[in-house]
Protein backbone atom coordinates (compact mmCIF):
# COMPACT_ATOMS: atom_id res chain seq x y z
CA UNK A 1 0.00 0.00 0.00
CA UNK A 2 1.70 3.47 -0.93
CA UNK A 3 1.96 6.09 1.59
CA UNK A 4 -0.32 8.18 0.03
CA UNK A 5 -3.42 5.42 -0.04
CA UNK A 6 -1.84 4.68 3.95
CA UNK A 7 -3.59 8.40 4.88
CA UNK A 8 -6.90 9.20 5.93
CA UNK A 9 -9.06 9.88 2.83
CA UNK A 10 -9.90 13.53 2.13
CA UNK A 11 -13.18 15.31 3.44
CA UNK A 12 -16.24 14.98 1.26
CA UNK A 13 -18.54 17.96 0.19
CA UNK A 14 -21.18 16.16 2.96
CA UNK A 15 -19.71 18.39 5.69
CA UNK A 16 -21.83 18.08 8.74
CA UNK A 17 -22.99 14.40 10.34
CA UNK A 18 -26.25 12.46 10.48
CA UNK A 19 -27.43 11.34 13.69
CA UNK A 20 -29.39 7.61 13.41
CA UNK A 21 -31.72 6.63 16.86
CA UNK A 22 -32.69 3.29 16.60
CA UNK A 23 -36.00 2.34 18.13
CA UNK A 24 -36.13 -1.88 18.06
CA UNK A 25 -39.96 -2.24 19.01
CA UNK A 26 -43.32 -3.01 16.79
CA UNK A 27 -46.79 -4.31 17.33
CA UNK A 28 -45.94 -7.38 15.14
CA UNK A 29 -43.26 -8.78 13.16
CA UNK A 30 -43.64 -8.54 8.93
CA UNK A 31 -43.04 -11.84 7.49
CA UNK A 32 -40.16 -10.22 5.20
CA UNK A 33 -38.25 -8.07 7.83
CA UNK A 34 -34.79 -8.67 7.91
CA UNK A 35 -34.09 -5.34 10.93
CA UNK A 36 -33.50 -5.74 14.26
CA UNK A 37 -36.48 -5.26 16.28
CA UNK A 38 -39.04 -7.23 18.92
CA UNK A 39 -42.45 -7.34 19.69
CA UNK A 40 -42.22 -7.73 22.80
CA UNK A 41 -42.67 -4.55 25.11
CA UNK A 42 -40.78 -6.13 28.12
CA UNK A 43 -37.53 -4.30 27.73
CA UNK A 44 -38.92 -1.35 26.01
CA UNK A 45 -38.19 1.42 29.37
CA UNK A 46 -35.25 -0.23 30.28
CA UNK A 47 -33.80 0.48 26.04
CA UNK A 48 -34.83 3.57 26.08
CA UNK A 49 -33.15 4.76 29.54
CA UNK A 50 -29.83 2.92 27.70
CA UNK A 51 -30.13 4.65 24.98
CA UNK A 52 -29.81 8.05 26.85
CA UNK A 53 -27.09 6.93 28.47
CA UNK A 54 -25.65 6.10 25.25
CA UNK A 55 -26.90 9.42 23.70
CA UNK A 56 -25.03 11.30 26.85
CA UNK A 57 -21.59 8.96 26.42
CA UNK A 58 -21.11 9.16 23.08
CA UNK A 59 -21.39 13.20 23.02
CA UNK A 60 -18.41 13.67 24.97
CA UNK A 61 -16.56 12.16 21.72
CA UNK A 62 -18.85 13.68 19.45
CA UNK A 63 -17.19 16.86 18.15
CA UNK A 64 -13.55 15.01 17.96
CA UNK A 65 -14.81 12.39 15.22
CA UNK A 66 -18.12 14.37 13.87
CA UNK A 67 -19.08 17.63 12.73
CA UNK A 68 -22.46 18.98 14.54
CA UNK A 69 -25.32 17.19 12.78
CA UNK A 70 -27.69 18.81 10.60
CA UNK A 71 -30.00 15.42 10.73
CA UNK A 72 -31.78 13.53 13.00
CA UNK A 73 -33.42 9.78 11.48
CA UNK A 74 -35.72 7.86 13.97
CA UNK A 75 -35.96 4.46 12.40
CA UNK A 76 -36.71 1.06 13.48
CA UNK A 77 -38.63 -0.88 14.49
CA UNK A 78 -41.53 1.35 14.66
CA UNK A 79 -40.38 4.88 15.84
CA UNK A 80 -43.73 5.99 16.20
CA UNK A 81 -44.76 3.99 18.53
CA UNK A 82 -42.52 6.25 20.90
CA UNK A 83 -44.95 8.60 22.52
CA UNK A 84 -44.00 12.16 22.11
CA UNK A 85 -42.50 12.60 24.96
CA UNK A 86 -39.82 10.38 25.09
CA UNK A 87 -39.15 11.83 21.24
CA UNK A 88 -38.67 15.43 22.85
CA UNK A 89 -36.24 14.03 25.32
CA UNK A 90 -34.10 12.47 22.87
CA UNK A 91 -33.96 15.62 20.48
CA UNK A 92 -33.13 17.74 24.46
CA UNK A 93 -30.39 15.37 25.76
CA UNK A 94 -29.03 15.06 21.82
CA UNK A 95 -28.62 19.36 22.07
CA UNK A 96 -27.54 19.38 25.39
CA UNK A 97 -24.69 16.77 24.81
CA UNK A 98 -23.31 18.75 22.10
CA UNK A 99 -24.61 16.37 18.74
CA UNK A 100 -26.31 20.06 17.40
CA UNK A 101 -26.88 23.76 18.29
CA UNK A 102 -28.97 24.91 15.55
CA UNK A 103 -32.29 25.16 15.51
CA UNK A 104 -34.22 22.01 14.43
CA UNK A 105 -36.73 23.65 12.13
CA UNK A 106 -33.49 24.16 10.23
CA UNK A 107 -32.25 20.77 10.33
CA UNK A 108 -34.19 17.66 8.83
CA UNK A 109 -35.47 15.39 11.61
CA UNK A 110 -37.34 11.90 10.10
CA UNK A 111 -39.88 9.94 12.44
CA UNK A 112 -40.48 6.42 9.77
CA UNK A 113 -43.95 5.17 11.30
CA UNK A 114 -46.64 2.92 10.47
CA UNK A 115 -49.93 4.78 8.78
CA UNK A 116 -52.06 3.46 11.32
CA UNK A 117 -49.81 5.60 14.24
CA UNK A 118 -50.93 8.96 12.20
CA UNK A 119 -53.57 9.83 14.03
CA UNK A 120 -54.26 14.20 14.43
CA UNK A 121 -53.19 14.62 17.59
CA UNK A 122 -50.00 12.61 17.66
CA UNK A 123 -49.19 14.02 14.40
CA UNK A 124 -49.55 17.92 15.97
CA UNK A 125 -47.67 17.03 19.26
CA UNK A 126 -44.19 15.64 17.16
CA UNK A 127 -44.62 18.62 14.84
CA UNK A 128 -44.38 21.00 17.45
CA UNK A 129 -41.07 18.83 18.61
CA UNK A 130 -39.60 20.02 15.92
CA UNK A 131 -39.66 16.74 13.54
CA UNK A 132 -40.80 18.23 10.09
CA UNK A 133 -40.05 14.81 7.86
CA UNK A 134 -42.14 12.17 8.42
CA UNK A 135 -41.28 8.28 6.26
CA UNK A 136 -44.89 6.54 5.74
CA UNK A 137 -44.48 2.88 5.32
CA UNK A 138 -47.66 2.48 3.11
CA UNK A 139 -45.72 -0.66 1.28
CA UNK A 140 -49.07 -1.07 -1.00
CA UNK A 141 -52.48 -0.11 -1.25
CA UNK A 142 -53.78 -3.33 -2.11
CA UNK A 143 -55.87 -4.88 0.88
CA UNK A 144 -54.45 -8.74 -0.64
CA UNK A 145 -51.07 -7.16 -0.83
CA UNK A 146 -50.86 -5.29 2.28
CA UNK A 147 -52.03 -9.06 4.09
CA UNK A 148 -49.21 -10.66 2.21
CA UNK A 149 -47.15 -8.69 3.98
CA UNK A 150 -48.26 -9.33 7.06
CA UNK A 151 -49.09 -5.36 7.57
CA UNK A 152 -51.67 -3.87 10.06
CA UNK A 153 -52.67 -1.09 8.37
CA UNK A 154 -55.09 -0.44 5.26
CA UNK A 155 -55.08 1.34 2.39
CA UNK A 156 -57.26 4.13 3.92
CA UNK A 157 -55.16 4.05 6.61
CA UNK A 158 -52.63 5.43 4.99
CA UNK A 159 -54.39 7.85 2.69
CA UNK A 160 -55.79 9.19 5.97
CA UNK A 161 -52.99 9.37 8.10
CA UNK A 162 -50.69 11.52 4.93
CA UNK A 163 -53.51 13.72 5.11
CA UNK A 164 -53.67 14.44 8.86
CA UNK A 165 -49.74 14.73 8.48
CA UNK A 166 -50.44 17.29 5.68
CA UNK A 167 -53.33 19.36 8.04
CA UNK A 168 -50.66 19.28 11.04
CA UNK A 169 -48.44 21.36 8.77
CA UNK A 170 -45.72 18.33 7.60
CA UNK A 171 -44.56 19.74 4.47
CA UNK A 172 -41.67 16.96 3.73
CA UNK A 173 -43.26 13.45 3.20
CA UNK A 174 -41.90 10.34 2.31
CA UNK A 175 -43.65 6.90 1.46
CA UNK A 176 -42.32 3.51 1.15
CA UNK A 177 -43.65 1.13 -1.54
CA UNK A 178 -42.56 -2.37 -2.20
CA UNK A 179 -42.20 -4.37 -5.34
CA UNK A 180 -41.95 -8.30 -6.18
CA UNK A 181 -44.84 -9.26 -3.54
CA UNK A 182 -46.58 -12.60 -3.94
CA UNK A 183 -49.11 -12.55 -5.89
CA UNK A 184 -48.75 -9.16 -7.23
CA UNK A 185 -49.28 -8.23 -11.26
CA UNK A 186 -48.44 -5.05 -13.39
CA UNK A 187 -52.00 -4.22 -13.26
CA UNK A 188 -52.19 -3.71 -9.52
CA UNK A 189 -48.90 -2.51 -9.51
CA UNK A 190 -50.32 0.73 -11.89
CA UNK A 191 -53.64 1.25 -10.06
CA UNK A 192 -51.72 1.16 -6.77
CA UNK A 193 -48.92 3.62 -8.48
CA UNK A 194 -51.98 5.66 -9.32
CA UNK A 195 -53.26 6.11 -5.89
CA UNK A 196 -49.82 6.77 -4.43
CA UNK A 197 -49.18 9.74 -7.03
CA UNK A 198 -52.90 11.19 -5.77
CA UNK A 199 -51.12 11.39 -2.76
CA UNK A 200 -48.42 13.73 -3.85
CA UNK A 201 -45.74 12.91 -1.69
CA UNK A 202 -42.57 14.75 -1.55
CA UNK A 203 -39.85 11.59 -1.38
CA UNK A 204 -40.90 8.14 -2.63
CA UNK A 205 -39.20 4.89 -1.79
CA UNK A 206 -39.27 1.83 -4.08
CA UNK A 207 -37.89 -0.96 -2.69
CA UNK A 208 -37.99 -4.83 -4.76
CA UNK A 209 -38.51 -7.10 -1.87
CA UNK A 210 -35.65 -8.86 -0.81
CA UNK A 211 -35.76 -12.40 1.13
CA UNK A 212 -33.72 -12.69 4.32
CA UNK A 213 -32.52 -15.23 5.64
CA UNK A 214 -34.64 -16.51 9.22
CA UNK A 215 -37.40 -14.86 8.12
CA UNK A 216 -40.96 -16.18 7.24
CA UNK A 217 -40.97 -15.60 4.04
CA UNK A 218 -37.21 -17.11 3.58
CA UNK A 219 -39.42 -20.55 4.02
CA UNK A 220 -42.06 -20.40 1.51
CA UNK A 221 -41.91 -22.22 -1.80
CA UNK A 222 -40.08 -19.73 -3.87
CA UNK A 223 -42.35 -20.26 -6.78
CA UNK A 224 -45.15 -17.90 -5.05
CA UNK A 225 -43.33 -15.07 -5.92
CA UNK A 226 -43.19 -13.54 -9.00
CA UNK A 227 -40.32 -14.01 -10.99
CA UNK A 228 -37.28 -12.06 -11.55
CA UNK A 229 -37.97 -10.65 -14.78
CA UNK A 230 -41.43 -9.40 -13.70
CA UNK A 231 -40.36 -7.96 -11.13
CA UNK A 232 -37.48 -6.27 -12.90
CA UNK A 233 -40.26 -4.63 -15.42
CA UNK A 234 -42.33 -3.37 -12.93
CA UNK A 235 -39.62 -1.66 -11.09
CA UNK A 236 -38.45 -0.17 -14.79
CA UNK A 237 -42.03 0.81 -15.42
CA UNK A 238 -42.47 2.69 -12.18
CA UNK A 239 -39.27 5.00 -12.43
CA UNK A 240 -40.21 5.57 -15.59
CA UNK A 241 -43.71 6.63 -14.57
CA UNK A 242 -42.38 8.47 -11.70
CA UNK A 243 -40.34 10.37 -13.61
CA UNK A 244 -42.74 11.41 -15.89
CA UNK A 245 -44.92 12.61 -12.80
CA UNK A 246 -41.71 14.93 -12.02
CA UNK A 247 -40.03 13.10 -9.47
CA UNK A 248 -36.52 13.36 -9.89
CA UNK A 249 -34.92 9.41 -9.57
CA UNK A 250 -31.53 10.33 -7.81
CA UNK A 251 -30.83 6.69 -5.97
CA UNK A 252 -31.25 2.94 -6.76
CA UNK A 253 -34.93 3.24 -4.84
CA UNK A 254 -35.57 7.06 -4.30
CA UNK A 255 -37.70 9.74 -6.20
CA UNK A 256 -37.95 12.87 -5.26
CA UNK A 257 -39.66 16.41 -6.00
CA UNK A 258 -37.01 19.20 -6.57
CA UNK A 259 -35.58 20.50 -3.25
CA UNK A 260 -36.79 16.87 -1.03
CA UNK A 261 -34.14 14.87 -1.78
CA UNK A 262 -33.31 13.09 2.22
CA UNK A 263 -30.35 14.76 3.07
CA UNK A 264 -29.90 12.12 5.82
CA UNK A 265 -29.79 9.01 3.53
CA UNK A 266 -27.39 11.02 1.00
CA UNK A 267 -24.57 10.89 4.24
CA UNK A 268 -24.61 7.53 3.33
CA UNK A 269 -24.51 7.27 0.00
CA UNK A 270 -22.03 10.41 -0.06
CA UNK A 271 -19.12 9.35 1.81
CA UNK A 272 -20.74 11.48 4.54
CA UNK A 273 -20.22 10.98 8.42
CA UNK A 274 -23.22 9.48 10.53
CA UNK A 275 -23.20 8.64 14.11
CA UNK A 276 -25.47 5.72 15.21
CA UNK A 277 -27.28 5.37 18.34
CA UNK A 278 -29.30 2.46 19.70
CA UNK A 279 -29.64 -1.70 18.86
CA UNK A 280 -27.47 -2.45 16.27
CA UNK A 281 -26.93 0.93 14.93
CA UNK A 282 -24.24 1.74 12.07
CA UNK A 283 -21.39 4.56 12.19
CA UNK A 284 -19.02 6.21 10.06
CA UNK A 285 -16.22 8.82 11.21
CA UNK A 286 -14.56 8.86 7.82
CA UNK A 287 -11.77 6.55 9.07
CA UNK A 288 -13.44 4.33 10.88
CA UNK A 289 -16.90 2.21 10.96
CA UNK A 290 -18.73 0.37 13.68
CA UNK A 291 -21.63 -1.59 14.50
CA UNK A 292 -23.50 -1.46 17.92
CA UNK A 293 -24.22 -5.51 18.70
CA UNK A 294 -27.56 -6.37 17.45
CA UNK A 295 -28.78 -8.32 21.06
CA UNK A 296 -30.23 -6.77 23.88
CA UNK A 297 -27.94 -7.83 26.42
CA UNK A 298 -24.83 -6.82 24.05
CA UNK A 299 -26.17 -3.69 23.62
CA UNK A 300 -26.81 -3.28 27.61
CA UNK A 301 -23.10 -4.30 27.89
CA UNK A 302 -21.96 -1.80 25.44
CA UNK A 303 -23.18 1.15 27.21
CA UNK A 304 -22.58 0.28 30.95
CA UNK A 305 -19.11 0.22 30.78
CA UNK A 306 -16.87 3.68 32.19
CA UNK A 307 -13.95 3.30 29.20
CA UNK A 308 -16.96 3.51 26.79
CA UNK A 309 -15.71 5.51 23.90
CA UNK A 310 -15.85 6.06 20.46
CA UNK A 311 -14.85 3.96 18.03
CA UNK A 312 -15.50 1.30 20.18
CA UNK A 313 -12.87 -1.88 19.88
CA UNK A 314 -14.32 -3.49 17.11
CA UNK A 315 -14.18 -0.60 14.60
CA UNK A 316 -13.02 -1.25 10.72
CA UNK A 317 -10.20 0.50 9.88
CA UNK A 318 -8.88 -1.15 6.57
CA UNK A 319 -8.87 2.09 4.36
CA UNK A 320 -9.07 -0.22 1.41
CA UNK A 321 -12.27 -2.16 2.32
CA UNK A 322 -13.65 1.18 3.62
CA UNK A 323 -13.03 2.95 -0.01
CA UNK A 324 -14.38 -0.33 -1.48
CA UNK A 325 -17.90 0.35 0.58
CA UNK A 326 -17.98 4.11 0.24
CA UNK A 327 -18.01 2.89 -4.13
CA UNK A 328 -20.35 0.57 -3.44
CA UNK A 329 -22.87 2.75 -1.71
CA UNK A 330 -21.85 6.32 -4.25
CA UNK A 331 -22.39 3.98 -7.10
CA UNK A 332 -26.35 3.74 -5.48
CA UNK A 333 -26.61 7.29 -6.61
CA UNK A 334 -27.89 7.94 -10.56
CA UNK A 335 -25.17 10.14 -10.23
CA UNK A 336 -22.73 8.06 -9.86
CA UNK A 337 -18.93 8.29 -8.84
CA UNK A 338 -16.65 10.73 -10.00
CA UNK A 339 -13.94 9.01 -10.19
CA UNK A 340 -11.54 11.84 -10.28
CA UNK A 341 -12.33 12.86 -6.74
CA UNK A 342 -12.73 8.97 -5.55
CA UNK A 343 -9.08 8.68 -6.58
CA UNK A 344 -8.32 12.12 -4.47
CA UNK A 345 -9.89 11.29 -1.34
CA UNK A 346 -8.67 7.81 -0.80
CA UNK A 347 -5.61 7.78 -3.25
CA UNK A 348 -6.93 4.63 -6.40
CA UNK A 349 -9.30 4.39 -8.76
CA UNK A 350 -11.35 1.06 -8.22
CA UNK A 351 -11.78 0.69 -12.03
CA UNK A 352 -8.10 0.48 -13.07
CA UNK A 353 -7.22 -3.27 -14.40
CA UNK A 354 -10.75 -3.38 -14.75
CA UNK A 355 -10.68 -1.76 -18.54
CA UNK A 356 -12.61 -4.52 -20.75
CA UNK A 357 -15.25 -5.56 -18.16
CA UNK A 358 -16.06 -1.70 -18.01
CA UNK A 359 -16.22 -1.32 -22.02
CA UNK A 360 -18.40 -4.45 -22.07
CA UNK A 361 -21.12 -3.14 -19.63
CA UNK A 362 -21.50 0.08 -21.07
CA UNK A 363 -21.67 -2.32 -24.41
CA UNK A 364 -24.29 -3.70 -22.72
CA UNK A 365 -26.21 -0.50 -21.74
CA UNK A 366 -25.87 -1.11 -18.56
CA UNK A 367 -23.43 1.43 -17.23
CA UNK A 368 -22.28 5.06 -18.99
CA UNK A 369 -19.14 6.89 -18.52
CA UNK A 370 -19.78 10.41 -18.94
CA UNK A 371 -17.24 12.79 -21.04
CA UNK A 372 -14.93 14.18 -19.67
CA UNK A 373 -14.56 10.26 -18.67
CA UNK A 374 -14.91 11.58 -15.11
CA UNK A 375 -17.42 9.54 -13.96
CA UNK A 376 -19.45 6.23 -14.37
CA UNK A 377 -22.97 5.57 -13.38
CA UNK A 378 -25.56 3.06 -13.99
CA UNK A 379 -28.37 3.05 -16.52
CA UNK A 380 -32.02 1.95 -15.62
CA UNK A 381 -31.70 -1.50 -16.52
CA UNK A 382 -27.67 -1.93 -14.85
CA UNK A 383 -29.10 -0.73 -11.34
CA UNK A 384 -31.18 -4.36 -11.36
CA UNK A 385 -27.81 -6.15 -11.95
CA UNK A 386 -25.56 -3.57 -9.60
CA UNK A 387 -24.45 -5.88 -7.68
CA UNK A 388 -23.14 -8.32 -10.08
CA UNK A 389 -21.70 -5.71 -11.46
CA UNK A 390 -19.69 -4.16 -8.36
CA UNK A 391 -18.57 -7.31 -7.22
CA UNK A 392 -16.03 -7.02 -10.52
CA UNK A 393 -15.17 -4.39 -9.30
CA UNK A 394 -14.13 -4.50 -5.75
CA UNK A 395 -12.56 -7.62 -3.58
C-alpha cells in the first residue's frame, strides 16, 4: 500500500454528520423483515433509559470524530410507537450533549412510522417537537397485498394518516412502496402507483422485496413469488412513470420532487459521516466504521461500561475495504462516482485493471461513462444487476 493510499481519505462535500436513533420495538413482526427489532414490550423502558445513556456517552466524543449534525433519522422498528415525549427528550439530551446547536426547524429530523400511528393529535404534538419529515411505510395499497405482507394497516389508513400529516403542517413526506410481492401483477402494480401519485408525496421509496434469511418468508416455496424478470419490469415501469410525474430518480430506490431529496440518507450514499445510536446501529467517522451488537444484552453491555468511547474496539479500519464500501454505496446514486475525486480522497481508482469488463457493460447498456470520462454511473436496466456488477469491481 503506498503512503499516500496509507492516509486518511480527504473530506467529502457532505460536511456536517447524520445522527441515526434506533428504536427496536413493533406491534408485530412482517413476514419479510430482515431489521432488528421485537415485539415484545418487556424491555422497552429499560432500552430507552440505555439509549440516553448512550446518547449522553457518546457526546463527549462527538465533536472530535463528527461535525455537529444537521440530521436527525428515527428508524426502526416502529419509531412511532414512541410517545412524544420520550421523542422530545431524545432531540433535548441530543442538544444538550453537544450532537447540534442549531435550531431544528433548520435541520431535517425523520420519524419512519406505520400509517395506522398517524392519528391528528400525535401528528400535531411531534410537529411541534420540531420533527418536520415524516417516512410513511404504506408498502401497497392493495388490501391482498398489504395481508401478504403481514401489515396492520389499510389502504385508507394510509391515505388518511398523509392527510392528517399534511393538516398538522408536515410539508416533507416520504412513502415507502414495495415491489416483487406474492401474488402481485403489473396491473395492480399501476392502479396502486396511481393512488400513491394522488397522494403527492414529496420523497418516494421503491424498494424490490428482498428475502432474508430466518425470516418467514425465507421458508415459503419460492415459486409464489413472481419471478425475476417481472419484477425487474415493474420496477423499470415505475421510475419511468415516476419520472414522468416529475419526481426526480436520484438513488437505486428514491424519487424525489425538486428540493426533497433526504439529506440524511445522502450521508450515506455520499461518503458522509453518521453517528449511530441504539440496537445495532451503524457509524461512520470517515476513518473508521462500527456496528453497535444487534442483542439486547450486548447492547446493555456496550453502554454500561466507564472506558466507553468512540470507536468502540471493534471498529473497521482497513482504508481499502472502507473505499471499497464508500463505491459501493456512491455507485447507489444515478449520479454516480466521479472518479476523479474517488481517486483524491482515498488515493486509487477502483476501475483500473478493470478496462474490458467496463467497455463491455456500457456495451451492454448497462453502465455510462460520462465525457470528460470523469465519472461512471448506472443506466435503468444496470441498477437491477448492480451488484453483479460491483462485485467485478471490488474484492
Amino acid at each position: 500500500m503506498s503512503e499516500e493510499s496509507s492516509q486518511f481519505p480527504k473530506s467529502t462535500s457532505i460536511e456536517k454528520s447524520g445522527i441515526y436513533i434506533h428504536f427496536p420495538f413493533c406491534r408485530s413482526k412482517c413476514p419479510y423483515c430482515g431489521f432488528c427489532s421485537f415485539t415484545s414490550e418487556e424491555w422497552k423502558h429499560v432500552y430507552y433509559e440505555f439509549l440516553l445513556a448512550e446518547i449522553e456517552k457518546a457526546g463527549g466524543f462527538f465533536g472530535s470524530f463528527f461535525p455537529e449534525a444537521d440530521t436527525v433519522y428515527f428508524g426502526g422498528g416502529t419509531p412511532s410507537l414512541m410517545p412524544p415525549f420520550a421523542l422530545d427528550e431524545i432531540l433535548t439530551r441530543l442538544r444538550s450533549s453537544g450532537y447540534f446547536s442549531g435550531r431544528l426547524e433548520e435541520m431535517e429530523i425523520t420519524v419512519e412510522a406505520n400509517p395506522d400511528d398517524l392519528g391528528a393529535e400525535y401528528l400535531r404534538s411531534i410537529k411541534a417537537l420540531g420533527i418536520n419529515r415524516l417516512s410513511v411505510g404504506a408498502q401497497r395499497f392493495s388490501r391482498k397485498l398489504l395481508e401478504v405482507l403481514g401489515r396492520t394497516h389499510t389502504a385508507d389508513d394510509s391515505i388518511s394518516g398523509i392527510k392528517n400529516a399534511r393538516d398538522a403542517g408536515f410539508k416533507n413526506i416520504s412513502v415507502d412502496f414495495i415491489l416483487g410481492i406474492p401474488g402481485e401483477s403489473r396491473a395492480s402494480m399501476k392502479k396502486e402507483a396511481d393512488v400513491l401519485l394522488k397522494l403527492e408525496p414529496q420523497h418516494i421509496s421503491v424498494y424490490m422485496l428482498e428475502i432474508k434469511e430466518h425470516t418467514p418468508f425465507a421458508l415459503m416455496n419460492p415459486n409464489i413469488f413472481p419471478d425475476d424478470n417481472l419484477t425487474a419490469d415493474l420496477y423499470m415501469e415505475i421510475a419511468e412513470k415516476l419520472k414522468a410525474a416529475g419526481y426526480d430518480h436520484y438513488e437505486i430506490s428514491n424519487f424525489a420532487r425538486p428540493g426533497f431529496r433526504s439529506k440524511h440518507n445522502l450521508k450515506y450514499w455520499s461518503g458522509g459521516k453518521w453517528l449511530g445510536l441504539g440496537l445495532s446501529s451503524a457509524s461512520y467517522s470517515g476513518n473508521a466504521r462500527w456496528t453497535n451488537p444487534q442483542d439486547l444484552q450486548g447492547y446493555f453491555e456496550c453502554v454500561i461500561p466507564d472506558d466507553f468511547s468512540i470507536p468502540p474496539k471493534n471498529e473497521l479500519t482497513e482504508r481499502r475495504k472502507l473505499a471499497e464500501e464508500e463505491f459501493f454505496m456512491g455507485m447507489r446514486k444515478t449520479s454516480g462516482i466521479d472518479l476523479n475525486f474517488f481517486k483524491e480522497r482515498w488515493g486509487f481508482n477502483p476501475l483500473e485493471g478493470n478496462a474490458e469488463d467496463v467497455l463491455q457493460f456500457i456495451e451492454e447498456g448497462l453502465l455510462v461513462q460520462d465525457d470528460p470520462p470523469g465519472t461512471i454511473r448506472f443506466t435503468l436496466r444496470g441498477f437491477l444487476l448492480s451488484n453483479e456488477i460491483l462485485c467485478r469491481f471490488i474484492s
